[in-house]
PDB file of N, CA and C in Angstrom:
ATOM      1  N   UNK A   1       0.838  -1.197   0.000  1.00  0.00           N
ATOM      2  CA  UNK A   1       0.000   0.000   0.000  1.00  0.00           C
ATOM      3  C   UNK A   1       0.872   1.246   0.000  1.00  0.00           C
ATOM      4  N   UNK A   2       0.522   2.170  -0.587  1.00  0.00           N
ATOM      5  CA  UNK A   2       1.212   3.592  -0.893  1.00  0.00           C
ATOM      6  C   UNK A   2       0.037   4.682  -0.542  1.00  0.00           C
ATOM      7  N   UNK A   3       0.637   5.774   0.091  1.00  0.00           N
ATOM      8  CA  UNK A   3      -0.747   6.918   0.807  1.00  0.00           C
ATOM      9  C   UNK A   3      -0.177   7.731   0.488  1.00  0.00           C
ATOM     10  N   UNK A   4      -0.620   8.670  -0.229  1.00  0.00           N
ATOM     11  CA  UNK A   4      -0.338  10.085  -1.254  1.00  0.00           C
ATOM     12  C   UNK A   4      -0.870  11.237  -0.580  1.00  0.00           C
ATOM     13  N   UNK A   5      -0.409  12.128   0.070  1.00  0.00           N
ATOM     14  CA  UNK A   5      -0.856  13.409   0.416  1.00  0.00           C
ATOM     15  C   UNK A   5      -0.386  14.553  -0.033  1.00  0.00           C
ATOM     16  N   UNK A   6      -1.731  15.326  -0.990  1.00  0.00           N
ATOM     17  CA  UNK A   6      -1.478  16.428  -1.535  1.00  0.00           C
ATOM     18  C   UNK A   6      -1.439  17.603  -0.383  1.00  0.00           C
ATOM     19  N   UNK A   7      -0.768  18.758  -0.966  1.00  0.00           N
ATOM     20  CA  UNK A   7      -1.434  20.053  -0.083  1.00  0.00           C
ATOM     21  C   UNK A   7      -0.959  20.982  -1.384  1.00  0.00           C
ATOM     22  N   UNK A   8      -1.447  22.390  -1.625  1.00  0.00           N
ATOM     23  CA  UNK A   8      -0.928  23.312  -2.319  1.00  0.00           C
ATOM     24  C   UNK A   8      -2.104  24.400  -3.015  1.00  0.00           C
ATOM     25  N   UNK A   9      -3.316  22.919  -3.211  1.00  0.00           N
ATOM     26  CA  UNK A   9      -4.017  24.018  -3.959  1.00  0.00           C
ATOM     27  C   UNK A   9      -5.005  25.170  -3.336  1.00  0.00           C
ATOM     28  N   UNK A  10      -5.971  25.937  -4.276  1.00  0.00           N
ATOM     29  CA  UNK A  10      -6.283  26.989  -3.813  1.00  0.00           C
ATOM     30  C   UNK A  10      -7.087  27.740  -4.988  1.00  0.00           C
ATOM     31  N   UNK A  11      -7.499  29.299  -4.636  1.00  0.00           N
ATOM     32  CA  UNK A  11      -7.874  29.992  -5.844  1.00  0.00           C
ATOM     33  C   UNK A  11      -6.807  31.233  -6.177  1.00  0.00           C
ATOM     34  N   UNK A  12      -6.855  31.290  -7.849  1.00  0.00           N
ATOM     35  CA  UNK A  12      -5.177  31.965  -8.054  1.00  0.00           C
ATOM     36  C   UNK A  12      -6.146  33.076  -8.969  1.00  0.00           C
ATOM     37  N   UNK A  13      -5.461  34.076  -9.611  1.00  0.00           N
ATOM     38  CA  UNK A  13      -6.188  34.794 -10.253  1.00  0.00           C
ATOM     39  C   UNK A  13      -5.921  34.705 -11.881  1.00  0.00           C
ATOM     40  N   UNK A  14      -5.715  34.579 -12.860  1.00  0.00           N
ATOM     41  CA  UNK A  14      -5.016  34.358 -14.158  1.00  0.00           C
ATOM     42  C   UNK A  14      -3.635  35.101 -13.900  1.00  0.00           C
ATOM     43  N   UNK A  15      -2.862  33.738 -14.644  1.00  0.00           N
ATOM     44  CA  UNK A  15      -1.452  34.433 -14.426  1.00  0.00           C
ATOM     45  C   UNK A  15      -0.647  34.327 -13.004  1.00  0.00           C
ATOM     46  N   UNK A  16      -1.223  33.881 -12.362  1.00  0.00           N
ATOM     47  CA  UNK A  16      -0.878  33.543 -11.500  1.00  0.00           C
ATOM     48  C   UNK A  16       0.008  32.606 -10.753  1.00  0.00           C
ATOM     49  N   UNK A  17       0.553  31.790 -10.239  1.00  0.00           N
ATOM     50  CA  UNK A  17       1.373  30.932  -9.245  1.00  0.00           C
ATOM     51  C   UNK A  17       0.879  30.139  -8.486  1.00  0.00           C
ATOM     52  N   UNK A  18       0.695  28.474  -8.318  1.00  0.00           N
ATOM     53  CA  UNK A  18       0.725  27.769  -7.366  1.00  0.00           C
ATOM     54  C   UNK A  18       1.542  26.382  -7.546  1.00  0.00           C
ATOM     55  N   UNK A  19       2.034  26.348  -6.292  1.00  0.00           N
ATOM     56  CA  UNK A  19       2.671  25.264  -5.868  1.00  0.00           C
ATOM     57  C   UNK A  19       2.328  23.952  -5.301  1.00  0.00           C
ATOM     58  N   UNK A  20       1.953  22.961  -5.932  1.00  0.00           N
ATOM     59  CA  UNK A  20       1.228  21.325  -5.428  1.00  0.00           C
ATOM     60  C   UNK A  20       2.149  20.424  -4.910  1.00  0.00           C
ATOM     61  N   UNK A  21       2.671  19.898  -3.691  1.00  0.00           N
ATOM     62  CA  UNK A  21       3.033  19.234  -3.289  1.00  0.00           C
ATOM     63  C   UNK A  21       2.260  18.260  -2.520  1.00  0.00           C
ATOM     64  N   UNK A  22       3.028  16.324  -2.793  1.00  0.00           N
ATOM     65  CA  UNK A  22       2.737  15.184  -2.471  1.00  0.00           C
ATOM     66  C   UNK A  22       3.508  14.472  -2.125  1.00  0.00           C
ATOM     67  N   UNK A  23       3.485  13.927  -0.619  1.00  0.00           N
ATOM     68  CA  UNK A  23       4.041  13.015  -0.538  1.00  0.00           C
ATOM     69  C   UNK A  23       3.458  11.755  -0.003  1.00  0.00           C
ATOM     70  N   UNK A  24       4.398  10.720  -0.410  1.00  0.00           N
ATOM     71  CA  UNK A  24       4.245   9.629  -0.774  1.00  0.00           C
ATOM     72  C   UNK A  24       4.775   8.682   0.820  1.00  0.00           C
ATOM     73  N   UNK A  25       4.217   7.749   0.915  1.00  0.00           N
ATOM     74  CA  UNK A  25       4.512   6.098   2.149  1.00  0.00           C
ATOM     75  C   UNK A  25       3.550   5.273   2.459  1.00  0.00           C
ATOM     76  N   UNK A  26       4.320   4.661   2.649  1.00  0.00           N
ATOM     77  CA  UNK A  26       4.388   3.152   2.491  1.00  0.00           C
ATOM     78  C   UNK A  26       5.293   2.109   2.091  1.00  0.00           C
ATOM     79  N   UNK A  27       4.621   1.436   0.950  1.00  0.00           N
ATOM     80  CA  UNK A  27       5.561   0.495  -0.002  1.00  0.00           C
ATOM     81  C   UNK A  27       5.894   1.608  -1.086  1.00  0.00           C
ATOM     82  N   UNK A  28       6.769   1.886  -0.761  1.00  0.00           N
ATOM     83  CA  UNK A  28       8.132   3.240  -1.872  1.00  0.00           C
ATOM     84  C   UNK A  28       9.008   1.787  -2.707  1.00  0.00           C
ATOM     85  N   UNK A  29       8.416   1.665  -3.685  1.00  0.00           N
ATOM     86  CA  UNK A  29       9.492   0.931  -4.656  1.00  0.00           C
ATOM     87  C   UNK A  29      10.661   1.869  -4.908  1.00  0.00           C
ATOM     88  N   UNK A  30      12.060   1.172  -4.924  1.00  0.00           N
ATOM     89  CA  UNK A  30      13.017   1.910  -5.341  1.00  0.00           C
ATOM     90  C   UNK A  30      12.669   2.614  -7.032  1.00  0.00           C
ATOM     91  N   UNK A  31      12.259   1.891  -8.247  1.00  0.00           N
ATOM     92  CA  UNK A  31      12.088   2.506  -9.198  1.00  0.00           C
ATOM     93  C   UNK A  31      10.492   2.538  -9.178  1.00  0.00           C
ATOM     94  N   UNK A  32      10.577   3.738  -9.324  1.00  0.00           N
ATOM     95  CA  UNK A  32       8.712   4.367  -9.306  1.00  0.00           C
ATOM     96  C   UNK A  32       8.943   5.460 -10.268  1.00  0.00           C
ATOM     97  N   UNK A  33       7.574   5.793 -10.337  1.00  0.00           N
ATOM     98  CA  UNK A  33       7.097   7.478 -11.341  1.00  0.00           C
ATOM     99  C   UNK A  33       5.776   8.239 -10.427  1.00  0.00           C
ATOM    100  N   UNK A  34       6.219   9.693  -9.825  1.00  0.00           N
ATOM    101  CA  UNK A  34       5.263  10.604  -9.413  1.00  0.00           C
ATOM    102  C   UNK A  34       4.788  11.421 -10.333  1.00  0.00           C
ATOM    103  N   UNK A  35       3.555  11.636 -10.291  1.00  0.00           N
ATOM    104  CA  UNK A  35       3.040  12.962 -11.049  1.00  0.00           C
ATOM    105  C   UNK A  35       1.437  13.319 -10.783  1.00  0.00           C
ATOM    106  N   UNK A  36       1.133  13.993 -11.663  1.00  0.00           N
ATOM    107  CA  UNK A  36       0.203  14.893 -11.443  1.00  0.00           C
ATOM    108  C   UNK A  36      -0.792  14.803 -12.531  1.00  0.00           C
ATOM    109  N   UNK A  37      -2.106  14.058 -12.195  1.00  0.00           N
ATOM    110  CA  UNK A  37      -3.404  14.635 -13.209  1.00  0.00           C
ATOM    111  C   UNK A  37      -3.928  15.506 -12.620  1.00  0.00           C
ATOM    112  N   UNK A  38      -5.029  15.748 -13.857  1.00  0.00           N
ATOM    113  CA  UNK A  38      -6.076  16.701 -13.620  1.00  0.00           C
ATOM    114  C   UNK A  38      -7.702  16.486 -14.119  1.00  0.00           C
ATOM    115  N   UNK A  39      -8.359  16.329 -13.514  1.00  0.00           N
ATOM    116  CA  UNK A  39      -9.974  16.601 -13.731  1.00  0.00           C
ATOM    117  C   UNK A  39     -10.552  17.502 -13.919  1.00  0.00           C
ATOM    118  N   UNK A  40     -11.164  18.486 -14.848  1.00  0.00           N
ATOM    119  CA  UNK A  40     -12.095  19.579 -14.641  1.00  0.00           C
ATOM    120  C   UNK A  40     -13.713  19.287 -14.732  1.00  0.00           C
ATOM    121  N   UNK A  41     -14.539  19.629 -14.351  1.00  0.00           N
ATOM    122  CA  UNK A  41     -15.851  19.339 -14.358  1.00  0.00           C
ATOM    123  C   UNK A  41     -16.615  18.634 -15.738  1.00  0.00           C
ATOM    124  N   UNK A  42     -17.206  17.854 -16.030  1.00  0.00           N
ATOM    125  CA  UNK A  42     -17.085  17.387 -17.577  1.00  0.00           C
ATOM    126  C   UNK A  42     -16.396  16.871 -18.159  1.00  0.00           C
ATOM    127  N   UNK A  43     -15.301  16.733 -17.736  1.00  0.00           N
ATOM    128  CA  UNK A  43     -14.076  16.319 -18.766  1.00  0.00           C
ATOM    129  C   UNK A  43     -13.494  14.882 -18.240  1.00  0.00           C
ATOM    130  N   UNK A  44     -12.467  14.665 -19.075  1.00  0.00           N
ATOM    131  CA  UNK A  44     -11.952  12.873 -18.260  1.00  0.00           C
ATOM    132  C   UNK A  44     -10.472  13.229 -17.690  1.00  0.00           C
ATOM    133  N   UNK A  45     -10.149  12.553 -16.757  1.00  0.00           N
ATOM    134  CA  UNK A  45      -8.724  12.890 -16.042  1.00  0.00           C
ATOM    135  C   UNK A  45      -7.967  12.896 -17.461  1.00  0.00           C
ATOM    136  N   UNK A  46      -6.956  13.395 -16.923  1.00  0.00           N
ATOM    137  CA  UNK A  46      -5.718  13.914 -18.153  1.00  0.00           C
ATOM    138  C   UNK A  46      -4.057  13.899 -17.339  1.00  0.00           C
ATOM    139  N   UNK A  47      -3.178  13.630 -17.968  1.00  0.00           N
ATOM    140  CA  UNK A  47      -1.970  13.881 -17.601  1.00  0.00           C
ATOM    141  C   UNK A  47      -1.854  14.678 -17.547  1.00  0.00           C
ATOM    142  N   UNK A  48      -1.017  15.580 -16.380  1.00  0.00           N
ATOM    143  CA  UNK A  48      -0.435  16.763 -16.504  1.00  0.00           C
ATOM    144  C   UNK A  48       0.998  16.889 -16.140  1.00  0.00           C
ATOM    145  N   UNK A  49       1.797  16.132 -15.691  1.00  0.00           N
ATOM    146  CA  UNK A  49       3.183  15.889 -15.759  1.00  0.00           C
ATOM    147  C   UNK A  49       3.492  14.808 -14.754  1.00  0.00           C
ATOM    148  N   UNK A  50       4.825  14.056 -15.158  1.00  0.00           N
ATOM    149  CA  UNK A  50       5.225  12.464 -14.603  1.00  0.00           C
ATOM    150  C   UNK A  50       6.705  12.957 -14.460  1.00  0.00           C
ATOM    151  N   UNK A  51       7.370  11.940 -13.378  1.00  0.00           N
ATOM    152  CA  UNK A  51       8.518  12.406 -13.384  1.00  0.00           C
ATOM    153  C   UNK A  51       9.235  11.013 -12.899  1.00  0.00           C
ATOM    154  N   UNK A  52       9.876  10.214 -13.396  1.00  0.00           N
ATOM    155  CA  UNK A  52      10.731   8.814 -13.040  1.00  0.00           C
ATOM    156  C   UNK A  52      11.512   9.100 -11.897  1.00  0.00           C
ATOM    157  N   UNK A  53      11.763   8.777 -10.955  1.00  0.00           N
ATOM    158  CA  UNK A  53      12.825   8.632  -9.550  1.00  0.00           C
ATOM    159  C   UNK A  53      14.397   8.828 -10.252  1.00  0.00           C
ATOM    160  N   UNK A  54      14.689   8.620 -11.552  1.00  0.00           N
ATOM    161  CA  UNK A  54      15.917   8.668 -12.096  1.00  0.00           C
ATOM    162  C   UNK A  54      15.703   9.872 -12.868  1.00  0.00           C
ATOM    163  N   UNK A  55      14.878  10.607 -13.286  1.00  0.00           N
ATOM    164  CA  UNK A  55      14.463  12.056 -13.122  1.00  0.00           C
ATOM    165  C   UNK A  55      13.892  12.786 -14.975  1.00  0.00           C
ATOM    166  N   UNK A  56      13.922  11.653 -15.754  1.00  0.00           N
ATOM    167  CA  UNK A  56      12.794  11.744 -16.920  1.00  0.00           C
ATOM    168  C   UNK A  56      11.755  11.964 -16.138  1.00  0.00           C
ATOM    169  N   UNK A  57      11.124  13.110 -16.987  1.00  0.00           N
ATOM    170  CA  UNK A  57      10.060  14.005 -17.256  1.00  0.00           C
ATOM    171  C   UNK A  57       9.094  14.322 -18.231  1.00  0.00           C
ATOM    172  N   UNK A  58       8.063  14.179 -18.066  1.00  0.00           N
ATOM    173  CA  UNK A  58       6.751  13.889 -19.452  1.00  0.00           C
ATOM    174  C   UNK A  58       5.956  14.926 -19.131  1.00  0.00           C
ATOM    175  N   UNK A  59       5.768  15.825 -20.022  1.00  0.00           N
ATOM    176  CA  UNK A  59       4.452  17.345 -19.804  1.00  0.00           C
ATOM    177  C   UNK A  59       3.279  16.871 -20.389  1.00  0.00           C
ATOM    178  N   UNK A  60       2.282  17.378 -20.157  1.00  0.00           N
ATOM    179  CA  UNK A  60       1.266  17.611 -21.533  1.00  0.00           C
ATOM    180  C   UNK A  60       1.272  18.768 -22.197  1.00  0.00           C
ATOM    181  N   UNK A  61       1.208  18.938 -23.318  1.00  0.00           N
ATOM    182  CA  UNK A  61       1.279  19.958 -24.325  1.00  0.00           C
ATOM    183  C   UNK A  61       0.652  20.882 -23.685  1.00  0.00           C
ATOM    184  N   UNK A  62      -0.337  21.106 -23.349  1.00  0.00           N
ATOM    185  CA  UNK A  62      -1.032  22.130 -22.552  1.00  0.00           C
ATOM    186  C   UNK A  62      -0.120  23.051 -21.685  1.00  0.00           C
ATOM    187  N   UNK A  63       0.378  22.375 -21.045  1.00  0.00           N
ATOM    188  CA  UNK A  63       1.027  23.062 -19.364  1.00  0.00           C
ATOM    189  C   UNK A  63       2.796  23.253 -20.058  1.00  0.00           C
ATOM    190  N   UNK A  64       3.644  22.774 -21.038  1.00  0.00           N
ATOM    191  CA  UNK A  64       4.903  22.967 -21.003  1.00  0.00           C
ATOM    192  C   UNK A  64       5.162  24.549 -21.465  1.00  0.00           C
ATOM    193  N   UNK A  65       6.354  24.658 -20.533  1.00  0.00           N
ATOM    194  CA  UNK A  65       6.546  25.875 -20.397  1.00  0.00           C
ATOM    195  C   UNK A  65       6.164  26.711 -19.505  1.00  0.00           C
ATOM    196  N   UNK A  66       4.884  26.308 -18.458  1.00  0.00           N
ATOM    197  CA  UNK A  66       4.173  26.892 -17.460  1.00  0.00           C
ATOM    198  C   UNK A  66       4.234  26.361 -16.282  1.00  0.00           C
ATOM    199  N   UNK A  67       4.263  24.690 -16.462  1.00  0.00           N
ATOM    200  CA  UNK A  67       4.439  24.150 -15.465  1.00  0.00           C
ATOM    201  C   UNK A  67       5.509  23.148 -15.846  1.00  0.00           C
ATOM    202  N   UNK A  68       6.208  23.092 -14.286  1.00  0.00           N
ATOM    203  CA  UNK A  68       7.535  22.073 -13.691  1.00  0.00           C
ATOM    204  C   UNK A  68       7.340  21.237 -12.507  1.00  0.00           C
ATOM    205  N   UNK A  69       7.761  20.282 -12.894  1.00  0.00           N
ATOM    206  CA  UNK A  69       7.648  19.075 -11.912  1.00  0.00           C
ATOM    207  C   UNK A  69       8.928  18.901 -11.439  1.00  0.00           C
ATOM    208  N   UNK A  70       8.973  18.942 -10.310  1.00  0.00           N
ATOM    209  CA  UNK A  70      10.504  18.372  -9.208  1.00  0.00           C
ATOM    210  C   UNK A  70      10.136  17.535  -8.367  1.00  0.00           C
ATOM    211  N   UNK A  71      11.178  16.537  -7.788  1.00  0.00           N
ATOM    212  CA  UNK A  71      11.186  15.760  -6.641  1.00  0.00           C
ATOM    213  C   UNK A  71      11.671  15.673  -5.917  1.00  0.00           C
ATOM    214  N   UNK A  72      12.092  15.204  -4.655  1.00  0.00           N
ATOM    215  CA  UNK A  72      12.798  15.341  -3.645  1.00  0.00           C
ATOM    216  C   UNK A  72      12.773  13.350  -2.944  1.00  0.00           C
ATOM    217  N   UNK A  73      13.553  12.593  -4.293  1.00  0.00           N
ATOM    218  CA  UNK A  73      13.559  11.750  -4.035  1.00  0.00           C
ATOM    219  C   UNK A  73      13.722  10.905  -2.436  1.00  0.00           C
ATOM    220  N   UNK A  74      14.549  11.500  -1.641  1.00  0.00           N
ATOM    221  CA  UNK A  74      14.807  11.177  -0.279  1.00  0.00           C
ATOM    222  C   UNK A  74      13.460  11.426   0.713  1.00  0.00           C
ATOM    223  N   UNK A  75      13.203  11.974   0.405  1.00  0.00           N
ATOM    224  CA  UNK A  75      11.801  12.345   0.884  1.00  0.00           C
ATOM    225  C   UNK A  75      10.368  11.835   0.148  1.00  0.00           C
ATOM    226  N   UNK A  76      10.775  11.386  -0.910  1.00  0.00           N
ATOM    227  CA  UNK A  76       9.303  10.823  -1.368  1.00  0.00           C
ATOM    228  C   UNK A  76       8.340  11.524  -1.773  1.00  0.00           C
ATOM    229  N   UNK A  77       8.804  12.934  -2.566  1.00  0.00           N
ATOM    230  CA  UNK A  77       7.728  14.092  -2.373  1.00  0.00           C
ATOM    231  C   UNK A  77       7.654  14.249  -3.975  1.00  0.00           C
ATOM    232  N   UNK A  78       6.915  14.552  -4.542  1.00  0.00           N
ATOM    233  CA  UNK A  78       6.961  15.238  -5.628  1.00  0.00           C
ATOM    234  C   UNK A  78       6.595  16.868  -5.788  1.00  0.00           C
ATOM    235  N   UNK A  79       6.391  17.834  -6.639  1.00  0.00           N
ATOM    236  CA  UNK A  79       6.086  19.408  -6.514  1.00  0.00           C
ATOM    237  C   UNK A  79       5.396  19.084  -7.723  1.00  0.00           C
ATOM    238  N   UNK A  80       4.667  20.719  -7.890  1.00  0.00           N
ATOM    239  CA  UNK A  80       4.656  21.014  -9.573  1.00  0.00           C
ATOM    240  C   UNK A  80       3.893  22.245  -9.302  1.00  0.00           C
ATOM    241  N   UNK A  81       5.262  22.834  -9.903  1.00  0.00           N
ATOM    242  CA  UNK A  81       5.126  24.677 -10.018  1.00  0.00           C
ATOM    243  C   UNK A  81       4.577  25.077 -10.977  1.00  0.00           C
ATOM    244  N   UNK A  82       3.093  25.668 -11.063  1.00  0.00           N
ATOM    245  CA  UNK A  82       2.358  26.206 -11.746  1.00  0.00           C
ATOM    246  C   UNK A  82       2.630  27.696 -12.255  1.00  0.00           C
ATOM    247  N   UNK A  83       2.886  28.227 -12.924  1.00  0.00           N
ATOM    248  CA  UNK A  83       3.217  29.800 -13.447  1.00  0.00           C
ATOM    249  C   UNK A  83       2.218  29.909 -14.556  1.00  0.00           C
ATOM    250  N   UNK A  84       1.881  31.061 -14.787  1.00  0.00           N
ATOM    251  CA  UNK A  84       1.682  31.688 -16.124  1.00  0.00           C
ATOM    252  C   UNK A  84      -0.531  31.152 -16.162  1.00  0.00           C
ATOM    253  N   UNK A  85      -0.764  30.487 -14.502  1.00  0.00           N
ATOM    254  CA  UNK A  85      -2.085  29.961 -14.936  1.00  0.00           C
ATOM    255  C   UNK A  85      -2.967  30.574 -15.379  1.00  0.00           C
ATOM    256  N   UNK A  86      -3.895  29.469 -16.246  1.00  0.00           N
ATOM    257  CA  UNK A  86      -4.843  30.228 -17.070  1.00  0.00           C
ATOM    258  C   UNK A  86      -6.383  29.374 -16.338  1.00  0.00           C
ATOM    259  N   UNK A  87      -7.487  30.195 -16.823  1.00  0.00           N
ATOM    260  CA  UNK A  87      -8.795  29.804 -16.530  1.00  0.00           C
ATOM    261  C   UNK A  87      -8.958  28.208 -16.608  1.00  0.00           C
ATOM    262  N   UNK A  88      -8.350  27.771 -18.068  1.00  0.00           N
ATOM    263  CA  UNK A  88      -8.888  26.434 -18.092  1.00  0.00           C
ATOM    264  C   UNK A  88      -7.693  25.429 -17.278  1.00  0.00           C
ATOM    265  N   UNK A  89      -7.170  25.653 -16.721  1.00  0.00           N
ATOM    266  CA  UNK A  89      -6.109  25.389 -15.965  1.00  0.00           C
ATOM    267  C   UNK A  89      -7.192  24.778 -14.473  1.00  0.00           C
ATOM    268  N   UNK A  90      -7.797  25.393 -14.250  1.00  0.00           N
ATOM    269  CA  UNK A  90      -9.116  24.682 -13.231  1.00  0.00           C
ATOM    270  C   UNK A  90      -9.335  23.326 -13.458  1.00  0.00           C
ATOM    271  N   UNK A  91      -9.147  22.908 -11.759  1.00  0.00           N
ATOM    272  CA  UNK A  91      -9.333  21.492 -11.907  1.00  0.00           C
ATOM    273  C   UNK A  91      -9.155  20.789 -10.832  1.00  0.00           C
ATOM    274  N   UNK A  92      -9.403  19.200 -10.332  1.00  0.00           N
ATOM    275  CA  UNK A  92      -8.911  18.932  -9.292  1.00  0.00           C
ATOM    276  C   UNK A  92      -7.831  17.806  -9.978  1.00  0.00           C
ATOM    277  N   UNK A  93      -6.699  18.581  -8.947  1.00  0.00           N
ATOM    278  CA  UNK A  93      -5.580  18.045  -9.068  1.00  0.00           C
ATOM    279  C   UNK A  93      -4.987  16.835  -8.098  1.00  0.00           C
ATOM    280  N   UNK A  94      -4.688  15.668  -8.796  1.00  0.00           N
ATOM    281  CA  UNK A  94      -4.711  14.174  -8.265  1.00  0.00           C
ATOM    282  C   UNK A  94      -3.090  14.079  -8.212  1.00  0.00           C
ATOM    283  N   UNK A  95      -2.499  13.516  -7.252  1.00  0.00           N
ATOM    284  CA  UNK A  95      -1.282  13.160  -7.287  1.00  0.00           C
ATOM    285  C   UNK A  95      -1.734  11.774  -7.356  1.00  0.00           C
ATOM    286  N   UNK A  96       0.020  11.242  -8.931  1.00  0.00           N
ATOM    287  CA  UNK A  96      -0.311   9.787  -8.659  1.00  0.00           C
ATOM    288  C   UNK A  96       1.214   9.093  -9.059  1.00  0.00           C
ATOM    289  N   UNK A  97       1.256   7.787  -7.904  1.00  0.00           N
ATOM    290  CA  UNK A  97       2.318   7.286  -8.267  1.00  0.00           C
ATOM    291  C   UNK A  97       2.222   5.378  -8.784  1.00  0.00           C
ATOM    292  N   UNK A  98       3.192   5.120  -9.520  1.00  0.00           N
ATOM    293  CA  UNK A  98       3.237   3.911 -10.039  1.00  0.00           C
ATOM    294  C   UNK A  98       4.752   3.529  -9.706  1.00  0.00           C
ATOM    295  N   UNK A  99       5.172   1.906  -9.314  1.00  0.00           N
ATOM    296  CA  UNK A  99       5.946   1.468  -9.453  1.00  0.00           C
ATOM    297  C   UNK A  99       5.330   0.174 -10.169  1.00  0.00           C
ATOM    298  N   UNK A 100       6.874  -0.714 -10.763  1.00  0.00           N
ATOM    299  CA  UNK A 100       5.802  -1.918 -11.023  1.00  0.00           C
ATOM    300  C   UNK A 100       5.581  -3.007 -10.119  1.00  0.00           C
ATOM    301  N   UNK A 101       5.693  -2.906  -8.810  1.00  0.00           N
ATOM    302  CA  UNK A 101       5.474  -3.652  -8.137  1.00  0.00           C
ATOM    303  C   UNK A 101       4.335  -3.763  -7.435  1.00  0.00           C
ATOM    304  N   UNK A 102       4.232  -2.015  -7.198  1.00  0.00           N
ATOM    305  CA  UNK A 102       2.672  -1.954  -6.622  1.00  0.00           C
ATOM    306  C   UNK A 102       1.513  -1.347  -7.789  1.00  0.00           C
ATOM    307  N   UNK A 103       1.895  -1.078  -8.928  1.00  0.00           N
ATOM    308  CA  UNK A 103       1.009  -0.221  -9.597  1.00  0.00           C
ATOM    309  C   UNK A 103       0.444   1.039  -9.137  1.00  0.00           C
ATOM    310  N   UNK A 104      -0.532   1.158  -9.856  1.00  0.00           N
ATOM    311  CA  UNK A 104      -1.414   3.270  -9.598  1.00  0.00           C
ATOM    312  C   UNK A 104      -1.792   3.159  -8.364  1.00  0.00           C
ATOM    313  N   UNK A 105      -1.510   4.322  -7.860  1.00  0.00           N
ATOM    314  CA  UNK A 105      -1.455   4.835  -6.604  1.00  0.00           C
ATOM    315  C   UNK A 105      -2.154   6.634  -6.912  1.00  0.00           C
ATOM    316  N   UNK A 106      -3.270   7.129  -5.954  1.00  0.00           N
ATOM    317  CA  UNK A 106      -3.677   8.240  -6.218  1.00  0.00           C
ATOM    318  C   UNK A 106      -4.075   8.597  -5.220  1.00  0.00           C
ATOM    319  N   UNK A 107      -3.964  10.205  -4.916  1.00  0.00           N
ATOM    320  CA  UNK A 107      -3.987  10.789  -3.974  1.00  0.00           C
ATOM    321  C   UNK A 107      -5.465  11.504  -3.533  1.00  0.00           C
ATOM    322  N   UNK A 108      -5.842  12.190  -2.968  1.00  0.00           N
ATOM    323  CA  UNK A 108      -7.449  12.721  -2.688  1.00  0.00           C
ATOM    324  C   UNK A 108      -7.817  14.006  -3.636  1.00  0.00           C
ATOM    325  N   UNK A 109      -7.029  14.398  -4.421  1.00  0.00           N
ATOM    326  CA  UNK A 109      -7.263  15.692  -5.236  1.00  0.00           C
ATOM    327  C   UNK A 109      -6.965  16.554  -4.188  1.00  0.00           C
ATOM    328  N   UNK A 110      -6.558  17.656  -5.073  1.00  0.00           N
ATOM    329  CA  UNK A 110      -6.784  19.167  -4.417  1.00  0.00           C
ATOM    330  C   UNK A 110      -7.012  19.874  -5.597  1.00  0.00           C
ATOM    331  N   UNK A 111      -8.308  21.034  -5.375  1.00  0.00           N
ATOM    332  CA  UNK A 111      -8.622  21.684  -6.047  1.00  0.00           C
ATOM    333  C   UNK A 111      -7.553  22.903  -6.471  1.00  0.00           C
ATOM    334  N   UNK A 112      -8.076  23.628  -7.747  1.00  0.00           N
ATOM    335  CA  UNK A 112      -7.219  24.447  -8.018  1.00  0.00           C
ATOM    336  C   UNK A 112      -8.120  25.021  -8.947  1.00  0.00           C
ATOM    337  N   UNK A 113      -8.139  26.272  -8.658  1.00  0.00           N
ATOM    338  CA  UNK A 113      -9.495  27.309  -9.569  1.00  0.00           C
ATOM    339  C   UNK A 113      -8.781  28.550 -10.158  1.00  0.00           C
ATOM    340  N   UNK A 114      -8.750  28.831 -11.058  1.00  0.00           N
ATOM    341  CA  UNK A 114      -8.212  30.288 -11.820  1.00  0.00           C
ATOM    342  C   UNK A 114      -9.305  31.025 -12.140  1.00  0.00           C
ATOM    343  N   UNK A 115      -9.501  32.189 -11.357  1.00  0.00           N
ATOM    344  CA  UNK A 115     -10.436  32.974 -11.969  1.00  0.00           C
ATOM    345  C   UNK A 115     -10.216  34.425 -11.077  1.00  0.00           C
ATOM    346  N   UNK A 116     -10.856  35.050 -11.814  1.00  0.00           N
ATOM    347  CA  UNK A 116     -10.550  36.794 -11.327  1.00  0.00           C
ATOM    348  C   UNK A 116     -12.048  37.391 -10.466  1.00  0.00           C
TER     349      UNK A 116
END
């Protein structure tokens, strides 16, 4: 078992800044992948960035350039620095991790709203 706790999100105004952090315990496989979907109302979860423990990195077209994913492997944490947010950028944001030993692992969401 693996237990994912987000904290970070919030309401930002366009253009704005937020910071999502998760961390991760339990069964911590040495090779795993943290990252970050997203849900918006209507829509189907979506990738929004992955990051391998050996430190490959996958965006979605949407968010590169705006948003960065870091980890803090010793700690089990993942980030993902939001800049430049926009309206459709709204969403609840899922931390999720995979190794192949334990498979998908997902966290409780935290919301995240852009609007003025």
């Amino acid at each position: 078992q693996v237990q994912l706790v987000e904290s970070g999100g919030g309401l930002v105004q366009p253009g704005g800044s937020l910071r999502l952090s998760c961390a991760a315990s339990g069964s911590i496989f040495s090779i795993n992948v943290m990252g970050w979907y997203r849900q918006a109302p209507g829509k189907q979860r979506e990738m929004v960035a992955g990051m391998h423990n050996g430190g490959n990195t996958n965006y979605a077209d949407s968010v590169k350039g705006r948003f960065t994913i870091s980890r803090e492997n010793a700690k089990n944490t993942v980030y993902l620095q939001m800049n430049s947010l926009k309206p459709e950028d709204t969403a609840v944001y899922y931390c999720w991790y995979w190794s192949p030993s334990t498979g998908d692992y997902w966290g409780q969401g935290t919301q995240v709203t852009v609007s003025s």
